[in-house]
C-alpha atoms as a PDB file:
ATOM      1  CA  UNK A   1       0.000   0.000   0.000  1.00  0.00           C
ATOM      2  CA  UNK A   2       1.027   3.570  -0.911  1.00  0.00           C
ATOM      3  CA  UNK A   3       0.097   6.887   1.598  1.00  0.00           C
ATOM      4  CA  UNK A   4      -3.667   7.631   0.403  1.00  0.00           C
ATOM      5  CA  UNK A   5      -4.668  11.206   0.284  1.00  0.00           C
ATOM      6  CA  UNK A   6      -8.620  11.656   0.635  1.00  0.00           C
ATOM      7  CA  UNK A   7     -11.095  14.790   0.353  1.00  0.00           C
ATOM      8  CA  UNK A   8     -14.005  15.135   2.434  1.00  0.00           C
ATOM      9  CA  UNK A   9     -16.276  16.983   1.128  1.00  0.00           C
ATOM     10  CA  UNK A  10     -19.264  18.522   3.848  1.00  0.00           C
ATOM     11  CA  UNK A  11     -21.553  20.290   2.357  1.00  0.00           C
ATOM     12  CA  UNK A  12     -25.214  21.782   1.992  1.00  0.00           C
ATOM     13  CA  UNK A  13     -27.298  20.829  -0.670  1.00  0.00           C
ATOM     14  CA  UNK A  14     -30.049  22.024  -2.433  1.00  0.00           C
ATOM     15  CA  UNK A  15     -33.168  20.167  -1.855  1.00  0.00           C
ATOM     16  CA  UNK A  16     -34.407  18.016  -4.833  1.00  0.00           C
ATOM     17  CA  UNK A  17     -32.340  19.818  -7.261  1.00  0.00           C
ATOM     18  CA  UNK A  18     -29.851  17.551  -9.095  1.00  0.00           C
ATOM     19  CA  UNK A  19     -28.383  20.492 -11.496  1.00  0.00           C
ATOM     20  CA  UNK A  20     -27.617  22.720  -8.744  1.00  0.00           C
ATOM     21  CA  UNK A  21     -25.864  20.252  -6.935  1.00  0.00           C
ATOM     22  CA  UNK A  22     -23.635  19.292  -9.216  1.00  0.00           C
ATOM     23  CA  UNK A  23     -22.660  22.335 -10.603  1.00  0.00           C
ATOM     24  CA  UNK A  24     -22.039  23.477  -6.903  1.00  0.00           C
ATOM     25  CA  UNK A  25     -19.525  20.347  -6.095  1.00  0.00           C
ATOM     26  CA  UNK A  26     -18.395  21.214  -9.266  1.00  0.00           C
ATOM     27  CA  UNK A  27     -16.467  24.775  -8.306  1.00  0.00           C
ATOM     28  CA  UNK A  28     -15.819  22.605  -4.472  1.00  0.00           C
ATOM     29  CA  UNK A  29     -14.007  19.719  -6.274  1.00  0.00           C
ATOM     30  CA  UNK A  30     -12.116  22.436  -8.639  1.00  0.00           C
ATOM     31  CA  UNK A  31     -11.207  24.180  -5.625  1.00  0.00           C
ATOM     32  CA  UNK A  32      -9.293  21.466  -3.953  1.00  0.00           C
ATOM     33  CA  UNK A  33      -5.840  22.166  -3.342  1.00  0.00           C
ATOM     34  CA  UNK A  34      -3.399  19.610  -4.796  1.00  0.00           C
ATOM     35  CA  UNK A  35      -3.721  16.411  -6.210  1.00  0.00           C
ATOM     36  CA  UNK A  36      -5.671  13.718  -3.987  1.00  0.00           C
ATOM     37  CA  UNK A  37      -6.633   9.747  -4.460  1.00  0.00           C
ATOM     38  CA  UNK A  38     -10.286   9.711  -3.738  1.00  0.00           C
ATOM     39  CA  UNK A  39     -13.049  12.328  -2.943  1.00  0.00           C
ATOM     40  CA  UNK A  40     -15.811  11.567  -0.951  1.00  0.00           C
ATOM     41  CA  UNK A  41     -19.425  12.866  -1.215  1.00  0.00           C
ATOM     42  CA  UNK A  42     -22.229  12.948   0.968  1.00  0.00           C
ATOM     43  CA  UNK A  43     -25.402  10.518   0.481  1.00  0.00           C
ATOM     44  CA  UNK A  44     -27.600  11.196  -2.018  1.00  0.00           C
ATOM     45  CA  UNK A  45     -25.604  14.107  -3.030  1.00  0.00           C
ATOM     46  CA  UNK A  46     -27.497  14.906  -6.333  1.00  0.00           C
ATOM     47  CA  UNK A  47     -30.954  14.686  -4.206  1.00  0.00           C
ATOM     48  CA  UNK A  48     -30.727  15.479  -0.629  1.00  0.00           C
ATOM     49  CA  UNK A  49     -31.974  12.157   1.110  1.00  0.00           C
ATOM     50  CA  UNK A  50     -35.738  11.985  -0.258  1.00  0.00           C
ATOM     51  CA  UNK A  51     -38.197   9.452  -0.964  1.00  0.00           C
ATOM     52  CA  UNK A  52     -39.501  10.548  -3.850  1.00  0.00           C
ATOM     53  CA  UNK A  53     -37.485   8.229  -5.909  1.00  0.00           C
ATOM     54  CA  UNK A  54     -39.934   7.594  -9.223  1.00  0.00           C
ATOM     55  CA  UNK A  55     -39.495  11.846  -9.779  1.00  0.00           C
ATOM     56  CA  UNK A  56     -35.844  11.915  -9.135  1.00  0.00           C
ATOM     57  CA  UNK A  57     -34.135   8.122  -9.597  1.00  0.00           C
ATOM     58  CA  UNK A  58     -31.945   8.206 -12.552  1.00  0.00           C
ATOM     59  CA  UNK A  59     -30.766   4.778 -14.209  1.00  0.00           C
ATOM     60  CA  UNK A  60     -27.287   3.534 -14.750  1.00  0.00           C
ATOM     61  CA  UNK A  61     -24.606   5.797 -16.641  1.00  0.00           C
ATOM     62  CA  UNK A  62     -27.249   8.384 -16.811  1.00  0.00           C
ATOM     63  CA  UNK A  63     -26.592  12.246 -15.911  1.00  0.00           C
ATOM     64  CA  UNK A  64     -25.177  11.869 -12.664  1.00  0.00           C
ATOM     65  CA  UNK A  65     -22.933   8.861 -13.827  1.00  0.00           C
ATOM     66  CA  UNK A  66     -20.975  10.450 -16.083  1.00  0.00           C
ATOM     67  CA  UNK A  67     -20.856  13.727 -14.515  1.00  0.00           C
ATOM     68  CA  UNK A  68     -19.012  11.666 -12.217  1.00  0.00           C
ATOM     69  CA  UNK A  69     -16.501   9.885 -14.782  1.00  0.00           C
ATOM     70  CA  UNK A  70     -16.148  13.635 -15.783  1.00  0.00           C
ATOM     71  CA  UNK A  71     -14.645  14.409 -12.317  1.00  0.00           C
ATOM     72  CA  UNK A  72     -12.725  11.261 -11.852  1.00  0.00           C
ATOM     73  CA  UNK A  73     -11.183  11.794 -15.311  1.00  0.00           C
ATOM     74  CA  UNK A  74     -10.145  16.109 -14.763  1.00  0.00           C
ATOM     75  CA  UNK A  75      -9.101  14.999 -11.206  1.00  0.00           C
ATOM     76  CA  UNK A  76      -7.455  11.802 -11.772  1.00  0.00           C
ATOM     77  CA  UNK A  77      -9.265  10.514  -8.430  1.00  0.00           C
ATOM     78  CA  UNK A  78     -11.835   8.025  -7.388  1.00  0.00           C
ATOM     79  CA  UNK A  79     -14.935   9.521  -6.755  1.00  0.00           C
ATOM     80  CA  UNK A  80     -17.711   8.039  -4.945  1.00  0.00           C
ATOM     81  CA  UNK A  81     -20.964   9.138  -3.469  1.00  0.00           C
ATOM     82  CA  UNK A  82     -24.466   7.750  -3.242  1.00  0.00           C
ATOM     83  CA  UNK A  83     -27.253   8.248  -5.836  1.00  0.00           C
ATOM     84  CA  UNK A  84     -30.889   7.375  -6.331  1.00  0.00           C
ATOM     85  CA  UNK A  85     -30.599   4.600  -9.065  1.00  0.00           C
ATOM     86  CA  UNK A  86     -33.804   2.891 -10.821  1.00  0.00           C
ATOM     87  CA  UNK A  87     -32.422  -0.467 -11.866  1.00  0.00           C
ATOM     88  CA  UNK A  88     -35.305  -2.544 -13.858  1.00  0.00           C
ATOM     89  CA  UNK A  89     -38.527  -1.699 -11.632  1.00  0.00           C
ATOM     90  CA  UNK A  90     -36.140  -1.163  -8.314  1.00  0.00           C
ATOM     91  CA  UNK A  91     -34.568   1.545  -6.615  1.00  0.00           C
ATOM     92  CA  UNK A  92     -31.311   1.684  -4.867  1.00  0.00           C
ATOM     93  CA  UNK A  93     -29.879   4.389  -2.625  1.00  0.00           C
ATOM     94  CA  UNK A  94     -26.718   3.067  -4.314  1.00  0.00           C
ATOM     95  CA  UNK A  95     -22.848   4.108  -3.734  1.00  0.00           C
ATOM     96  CA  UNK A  96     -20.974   4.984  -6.949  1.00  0.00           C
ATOM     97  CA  UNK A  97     -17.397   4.816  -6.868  1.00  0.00           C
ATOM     98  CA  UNK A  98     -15.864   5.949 -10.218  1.00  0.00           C
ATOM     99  CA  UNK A  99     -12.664   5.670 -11.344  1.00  0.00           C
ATOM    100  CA  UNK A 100     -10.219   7.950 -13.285  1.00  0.00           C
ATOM    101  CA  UNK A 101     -10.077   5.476 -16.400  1.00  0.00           C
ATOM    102  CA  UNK A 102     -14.156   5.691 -16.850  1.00  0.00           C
ATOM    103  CA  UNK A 103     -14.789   2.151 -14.507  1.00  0.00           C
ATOM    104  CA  UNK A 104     -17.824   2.032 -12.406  1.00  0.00           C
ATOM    105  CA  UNK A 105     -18.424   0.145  -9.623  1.00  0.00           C
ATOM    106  CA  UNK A 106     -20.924  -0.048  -6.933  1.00  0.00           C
ATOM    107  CA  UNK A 107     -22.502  -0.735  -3.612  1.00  0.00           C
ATOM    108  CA  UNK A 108     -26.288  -0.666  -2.967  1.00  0.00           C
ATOM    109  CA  UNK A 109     -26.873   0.378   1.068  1.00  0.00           C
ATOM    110  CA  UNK A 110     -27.897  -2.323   3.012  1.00  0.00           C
ATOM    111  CA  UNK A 111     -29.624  -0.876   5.895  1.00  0.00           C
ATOM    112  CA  UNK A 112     -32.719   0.744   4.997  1.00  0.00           C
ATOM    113  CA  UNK A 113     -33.660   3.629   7.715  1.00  0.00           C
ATOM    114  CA  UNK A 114     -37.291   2.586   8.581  1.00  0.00           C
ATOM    115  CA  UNK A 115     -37.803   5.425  10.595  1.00  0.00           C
ATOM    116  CA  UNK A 116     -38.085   7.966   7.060  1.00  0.00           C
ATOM    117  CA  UNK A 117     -39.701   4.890   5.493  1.00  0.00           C
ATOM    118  CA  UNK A 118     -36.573   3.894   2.698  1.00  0.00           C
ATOM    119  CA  UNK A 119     -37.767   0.202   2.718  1.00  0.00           C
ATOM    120  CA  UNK A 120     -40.933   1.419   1.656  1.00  0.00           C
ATOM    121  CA  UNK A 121     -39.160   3.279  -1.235  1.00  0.00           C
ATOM    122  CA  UNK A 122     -35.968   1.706  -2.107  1.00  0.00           C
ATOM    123  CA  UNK A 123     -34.898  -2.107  -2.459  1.00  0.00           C
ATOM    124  CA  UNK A 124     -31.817  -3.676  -0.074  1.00  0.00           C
ATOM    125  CA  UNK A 125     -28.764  -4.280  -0.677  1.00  0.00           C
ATOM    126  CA  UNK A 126     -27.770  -7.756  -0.696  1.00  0.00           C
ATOM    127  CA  UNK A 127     -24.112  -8.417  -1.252  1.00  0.00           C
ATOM    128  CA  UNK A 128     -20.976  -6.625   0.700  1.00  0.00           C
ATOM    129  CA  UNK A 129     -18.773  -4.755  -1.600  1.00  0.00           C
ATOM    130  CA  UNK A 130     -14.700  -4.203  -1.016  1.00  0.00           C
ATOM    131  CA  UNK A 131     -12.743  -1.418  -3.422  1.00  0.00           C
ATOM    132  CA  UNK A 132      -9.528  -1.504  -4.464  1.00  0.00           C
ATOM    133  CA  UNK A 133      -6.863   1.813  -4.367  1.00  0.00           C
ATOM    134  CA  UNK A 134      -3.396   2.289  -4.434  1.00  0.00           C
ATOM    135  CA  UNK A 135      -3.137  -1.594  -2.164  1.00  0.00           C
ATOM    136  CA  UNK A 136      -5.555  -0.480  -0.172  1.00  0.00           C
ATOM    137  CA  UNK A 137      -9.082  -2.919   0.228  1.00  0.00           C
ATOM    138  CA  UNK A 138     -11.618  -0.156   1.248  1.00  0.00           C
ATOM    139  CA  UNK A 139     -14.725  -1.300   2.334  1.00  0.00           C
ATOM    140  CA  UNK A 140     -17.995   1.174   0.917  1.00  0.00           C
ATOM    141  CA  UNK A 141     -21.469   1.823   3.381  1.00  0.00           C
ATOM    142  CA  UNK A 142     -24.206   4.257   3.880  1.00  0.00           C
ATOM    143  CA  UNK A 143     -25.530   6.370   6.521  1.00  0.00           C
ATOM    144  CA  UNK A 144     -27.777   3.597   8.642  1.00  0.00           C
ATOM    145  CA  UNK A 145     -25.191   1.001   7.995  1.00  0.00           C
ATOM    146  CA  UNK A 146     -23.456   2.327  10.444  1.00  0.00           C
ATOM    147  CA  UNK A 147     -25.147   0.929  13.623  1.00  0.00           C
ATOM    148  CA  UNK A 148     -24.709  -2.435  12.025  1.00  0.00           C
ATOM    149  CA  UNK A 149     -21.551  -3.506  13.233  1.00  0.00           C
ATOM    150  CA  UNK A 150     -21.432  -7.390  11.953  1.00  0.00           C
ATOM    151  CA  UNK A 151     -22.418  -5.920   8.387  1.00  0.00           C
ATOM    152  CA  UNK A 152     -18.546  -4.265   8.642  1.00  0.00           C
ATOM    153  CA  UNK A 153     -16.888  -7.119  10.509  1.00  0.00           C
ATOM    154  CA  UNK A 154     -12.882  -6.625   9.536  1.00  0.00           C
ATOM    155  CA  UNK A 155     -12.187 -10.907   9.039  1.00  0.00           C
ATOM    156  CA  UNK A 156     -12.673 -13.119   6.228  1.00  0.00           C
ATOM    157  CA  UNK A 157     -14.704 -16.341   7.451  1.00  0.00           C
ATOM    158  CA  UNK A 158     -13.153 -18.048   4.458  1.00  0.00           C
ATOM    159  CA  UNK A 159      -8.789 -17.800   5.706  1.00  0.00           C
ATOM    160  CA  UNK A 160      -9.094 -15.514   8.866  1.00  0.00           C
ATOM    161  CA  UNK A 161      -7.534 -12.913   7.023  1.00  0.00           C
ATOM    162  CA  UNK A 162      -8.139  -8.949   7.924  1.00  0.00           C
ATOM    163  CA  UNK A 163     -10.349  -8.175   4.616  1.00  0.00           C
ATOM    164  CA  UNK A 164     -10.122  -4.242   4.526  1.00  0.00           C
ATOM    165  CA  UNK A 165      -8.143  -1.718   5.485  1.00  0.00           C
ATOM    166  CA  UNK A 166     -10.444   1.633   5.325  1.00  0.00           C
ATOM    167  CA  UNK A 167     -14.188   1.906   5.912  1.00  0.00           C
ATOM    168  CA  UNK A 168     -15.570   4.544   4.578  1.00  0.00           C
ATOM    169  CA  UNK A 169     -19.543   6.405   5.305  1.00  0.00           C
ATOM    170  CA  UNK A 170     -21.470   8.500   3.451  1.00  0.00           C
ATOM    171  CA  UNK A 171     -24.222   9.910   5.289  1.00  0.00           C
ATOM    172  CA  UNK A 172     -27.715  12.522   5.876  1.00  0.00           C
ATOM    173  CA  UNK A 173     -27.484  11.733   9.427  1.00  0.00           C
ATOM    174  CA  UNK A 174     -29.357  14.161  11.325  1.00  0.00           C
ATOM    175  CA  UNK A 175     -28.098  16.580  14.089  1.00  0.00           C
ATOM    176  CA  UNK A 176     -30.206  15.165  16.709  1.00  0.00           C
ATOM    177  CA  UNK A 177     -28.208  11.930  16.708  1.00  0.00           C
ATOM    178  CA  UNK A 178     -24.362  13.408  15.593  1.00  0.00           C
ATOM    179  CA  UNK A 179     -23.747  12.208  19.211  1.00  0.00           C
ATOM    180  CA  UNK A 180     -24.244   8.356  18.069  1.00  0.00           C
ATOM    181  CA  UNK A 181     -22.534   9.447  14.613  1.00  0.00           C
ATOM    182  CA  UNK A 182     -19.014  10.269  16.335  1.00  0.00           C
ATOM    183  CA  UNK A 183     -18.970   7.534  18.635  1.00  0.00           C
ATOM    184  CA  UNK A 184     -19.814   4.745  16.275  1.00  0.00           C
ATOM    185  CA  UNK A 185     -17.458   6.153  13.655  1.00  0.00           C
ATOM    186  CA  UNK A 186     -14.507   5.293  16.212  1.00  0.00           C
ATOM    187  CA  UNK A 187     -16.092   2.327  17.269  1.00  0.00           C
ATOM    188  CA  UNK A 188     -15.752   0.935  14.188  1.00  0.00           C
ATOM    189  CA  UNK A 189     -11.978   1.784  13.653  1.00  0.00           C
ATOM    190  CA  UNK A 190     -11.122  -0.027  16.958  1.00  0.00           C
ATOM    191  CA  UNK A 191     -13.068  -2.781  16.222  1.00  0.00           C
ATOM    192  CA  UNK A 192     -12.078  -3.453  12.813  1.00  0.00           C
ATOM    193  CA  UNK A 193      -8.094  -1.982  13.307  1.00  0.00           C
ATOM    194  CA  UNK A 194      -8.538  -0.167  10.588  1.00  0.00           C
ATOM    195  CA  UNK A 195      -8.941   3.474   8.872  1.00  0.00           C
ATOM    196  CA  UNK A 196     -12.521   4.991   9.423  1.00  0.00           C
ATOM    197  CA  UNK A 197     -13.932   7.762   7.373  1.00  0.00           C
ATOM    198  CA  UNK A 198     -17.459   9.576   7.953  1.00  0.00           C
ATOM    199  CA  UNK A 199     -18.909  12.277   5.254  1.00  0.00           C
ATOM    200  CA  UNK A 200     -22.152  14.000   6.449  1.00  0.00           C
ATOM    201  CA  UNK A 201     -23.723  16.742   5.134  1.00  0.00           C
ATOM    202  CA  UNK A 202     -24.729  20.312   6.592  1.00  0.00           C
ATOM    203  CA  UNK A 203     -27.701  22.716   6.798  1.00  0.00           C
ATOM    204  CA  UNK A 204     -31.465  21.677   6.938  1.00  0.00           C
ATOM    205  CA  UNK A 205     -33.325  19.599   3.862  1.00  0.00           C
ATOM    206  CA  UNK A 206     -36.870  19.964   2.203  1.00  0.00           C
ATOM    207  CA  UNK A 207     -38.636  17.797   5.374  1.00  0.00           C
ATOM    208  CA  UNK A 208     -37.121  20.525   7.638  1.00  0.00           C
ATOM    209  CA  UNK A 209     -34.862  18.420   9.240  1.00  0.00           C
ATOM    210  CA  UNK A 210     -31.089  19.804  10.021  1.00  0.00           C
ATOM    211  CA  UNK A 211     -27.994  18.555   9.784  1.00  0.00           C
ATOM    212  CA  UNK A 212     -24.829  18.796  11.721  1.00  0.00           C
ATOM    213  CA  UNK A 213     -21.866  17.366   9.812  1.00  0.00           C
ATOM    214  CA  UNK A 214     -19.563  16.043  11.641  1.00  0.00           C
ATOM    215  CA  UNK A 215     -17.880  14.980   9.194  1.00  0.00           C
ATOM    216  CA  UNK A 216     -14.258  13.374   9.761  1.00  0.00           C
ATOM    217  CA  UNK A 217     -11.227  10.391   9.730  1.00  0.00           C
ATOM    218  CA  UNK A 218     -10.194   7.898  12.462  1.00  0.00           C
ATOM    219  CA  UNK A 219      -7.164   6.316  12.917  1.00  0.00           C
ATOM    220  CA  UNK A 220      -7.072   2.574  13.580  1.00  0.00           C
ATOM    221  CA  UNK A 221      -6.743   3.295  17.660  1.00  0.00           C
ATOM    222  CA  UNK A 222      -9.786   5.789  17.408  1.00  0.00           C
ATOM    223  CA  UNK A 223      -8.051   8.680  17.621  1.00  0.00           C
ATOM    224  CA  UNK A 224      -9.067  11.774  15.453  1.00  0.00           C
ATOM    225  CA  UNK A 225      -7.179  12.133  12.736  1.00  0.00           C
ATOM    226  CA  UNK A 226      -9.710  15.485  10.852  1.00  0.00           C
ATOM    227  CA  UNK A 227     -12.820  16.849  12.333  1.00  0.00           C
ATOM    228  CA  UNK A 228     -15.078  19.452  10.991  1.00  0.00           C
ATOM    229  CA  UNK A 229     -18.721  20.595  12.660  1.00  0.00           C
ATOM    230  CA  UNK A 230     -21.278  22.697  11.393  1.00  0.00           C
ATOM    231  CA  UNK A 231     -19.838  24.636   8.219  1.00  0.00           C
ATOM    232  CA  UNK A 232     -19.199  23.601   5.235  1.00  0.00           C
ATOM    233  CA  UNK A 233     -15.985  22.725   4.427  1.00  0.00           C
ATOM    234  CA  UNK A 234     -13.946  20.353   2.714  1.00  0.00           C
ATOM    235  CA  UNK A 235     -11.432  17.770   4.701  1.00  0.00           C
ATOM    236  CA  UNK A 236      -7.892  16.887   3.183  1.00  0.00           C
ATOM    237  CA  UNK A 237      -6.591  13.854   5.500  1.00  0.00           C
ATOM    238  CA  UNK A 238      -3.261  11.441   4.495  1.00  0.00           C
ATOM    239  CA  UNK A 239      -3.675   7.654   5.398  1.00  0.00           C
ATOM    240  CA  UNK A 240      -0.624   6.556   6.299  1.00  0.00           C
ATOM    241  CA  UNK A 241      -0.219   2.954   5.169  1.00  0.00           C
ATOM    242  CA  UNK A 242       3.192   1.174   7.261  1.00  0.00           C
ATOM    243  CA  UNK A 243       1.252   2.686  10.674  1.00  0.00           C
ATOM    244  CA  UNK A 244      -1.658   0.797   9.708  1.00  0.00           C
ATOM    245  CA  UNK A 245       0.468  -1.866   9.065  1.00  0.00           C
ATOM    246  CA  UNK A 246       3.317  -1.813  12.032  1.00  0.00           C
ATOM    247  CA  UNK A 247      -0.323  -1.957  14.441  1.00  0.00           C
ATOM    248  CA  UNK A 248      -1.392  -4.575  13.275  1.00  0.00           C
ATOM    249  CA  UNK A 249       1.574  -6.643  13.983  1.00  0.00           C
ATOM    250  CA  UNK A 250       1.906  -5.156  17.174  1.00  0.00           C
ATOM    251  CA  UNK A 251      -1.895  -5.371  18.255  1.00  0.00           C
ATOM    252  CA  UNK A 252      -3.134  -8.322  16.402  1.00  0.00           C
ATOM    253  CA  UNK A 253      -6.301  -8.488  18.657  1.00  0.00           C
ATOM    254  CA  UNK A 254      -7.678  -9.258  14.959  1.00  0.00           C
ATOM    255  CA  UNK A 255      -6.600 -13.113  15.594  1.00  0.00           C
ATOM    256  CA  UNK A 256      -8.951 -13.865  18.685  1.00  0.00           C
ATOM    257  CA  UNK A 257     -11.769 -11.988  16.584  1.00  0.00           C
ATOM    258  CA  UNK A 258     -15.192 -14.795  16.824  1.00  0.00           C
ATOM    259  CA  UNK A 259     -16.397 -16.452  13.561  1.00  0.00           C
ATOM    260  CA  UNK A 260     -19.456 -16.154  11.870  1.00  0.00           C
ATOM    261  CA  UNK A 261     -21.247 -16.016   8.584  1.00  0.00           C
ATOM    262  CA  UNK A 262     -23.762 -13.667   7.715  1.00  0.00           C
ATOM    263  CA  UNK A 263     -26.752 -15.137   5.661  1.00  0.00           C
END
């Protein structure tokens, strides 16, 4: 693995309006200072996080698509973020992560947040996804997936092998709950000894709800690594790759970690 250098990018968003929002991440992705590996997105970053998926889903290498092999290709990063997808007669609140060369792969969220009614809208994710960068395995999930901590388990049930190195979340998690945002964030780093990242977004959506950001990067002992509250503002943060590596020959709690398989 090589040093990976990663953008954050919190940010408000215009409600429902797809051409806005791009054009506005546009002039923030432009603006970034020096070259960087990956840039991050909120959820639903077109959108805002709304149900009304038959008015605003887009299919497959539609507009949003290649707006994002656009970026990837002027930046020469990976960039990911999660978009309102109609695949067939199903909708996904589904992870992009687009590469510099064109490549598109994806990761549909698992963990449907019953409490705005997404199952009622949007179709689950079925199958765990791991992303490749520079050596690094980085493992993709959304917002709600976050209080799911066997769906981000770091072992292989297969050869007891660490699977990922960096988790990564994209989120419209609400400012009434940042509290549980921060703390599971570095839960997950110690847990899974590895790299954690956590994008929210910032200001208050159509439904009136607001948001806090938070967003920010966690080392693989929990400690803070970049931070940012309320304003929006765009994170630069360097992985580095032998600390991650040097730990987890020191601290290979890892080995005792319990099996299971998730059906």
């Amino acid at each position: 693995m090589e040093n990976l250098k990663i953008a954050l990018v919190q940010t408000d968003l215009y409600w429902q309006d797809r051409g806005a929002n791009l054009a506005m991440l546009e002039e923030k992705i432009w603006s970034l200072q020096g070259k960087v590996d990956l840039i991050v997105l909120p959820e639903m970053f077109p959108t805002g996080f709304s149900m009304e998926v038959e008015k605003l889903g887009e299919p497959m290498n539609f507009t949003t698509t290649k707006w994002l092999q656009q970026m990837a290709s002027q930046t020469k990063a990976v960039v990911t973020g999660s978009v309102i997808i109609k695949d067939g007669k199903d909708f996904y609140n589904r992870l992009l992560w687009v590469r510099p060369d064109g490549e598109v792969s994806y990761y549909d969220k698992r963990h449907l947040f019953r409490m705005a009614d997404e199952e009622h809208h949007f179709s689950m994710g079925t199958k765990r996804e791991l992303f490749s960068l520079k050596g690094w395995r980085i493992l993709p999930q959304v917002c709600y997936d976050l209080r799911f901590p066997v769906w981000s388990r770091n072992i292989s049930n297969s050869n007891g092998q660490m699977e990922y190195d960096l988790a990564f979340y994209i989120a419209s998690w609400p400012a009434a709950r940042d509290s549980a945002w921060d703390v599971l964030l570095k839960a997950r780093a110690v847990e899974n000894l590895c790299y954690t990242l956590g994008v929210n977004r910032v200001g208050e959506d159509g439904n009136g709800i607001a948001y806090s950001g938070h967003s920010g990067a966690y080392d693989f002992k929990g400690g803070t690594m970049a931070f940012s509250s309320e304003k929006e503002e765009v994170l630069l943060v360097t992985l580095d790759a032998e600390a991650l590596v040097r730990y987890r020959e020191k601290f290979p709690a890892w080995m005792d970690a319990d099996r299971f398989e998730i059906k």
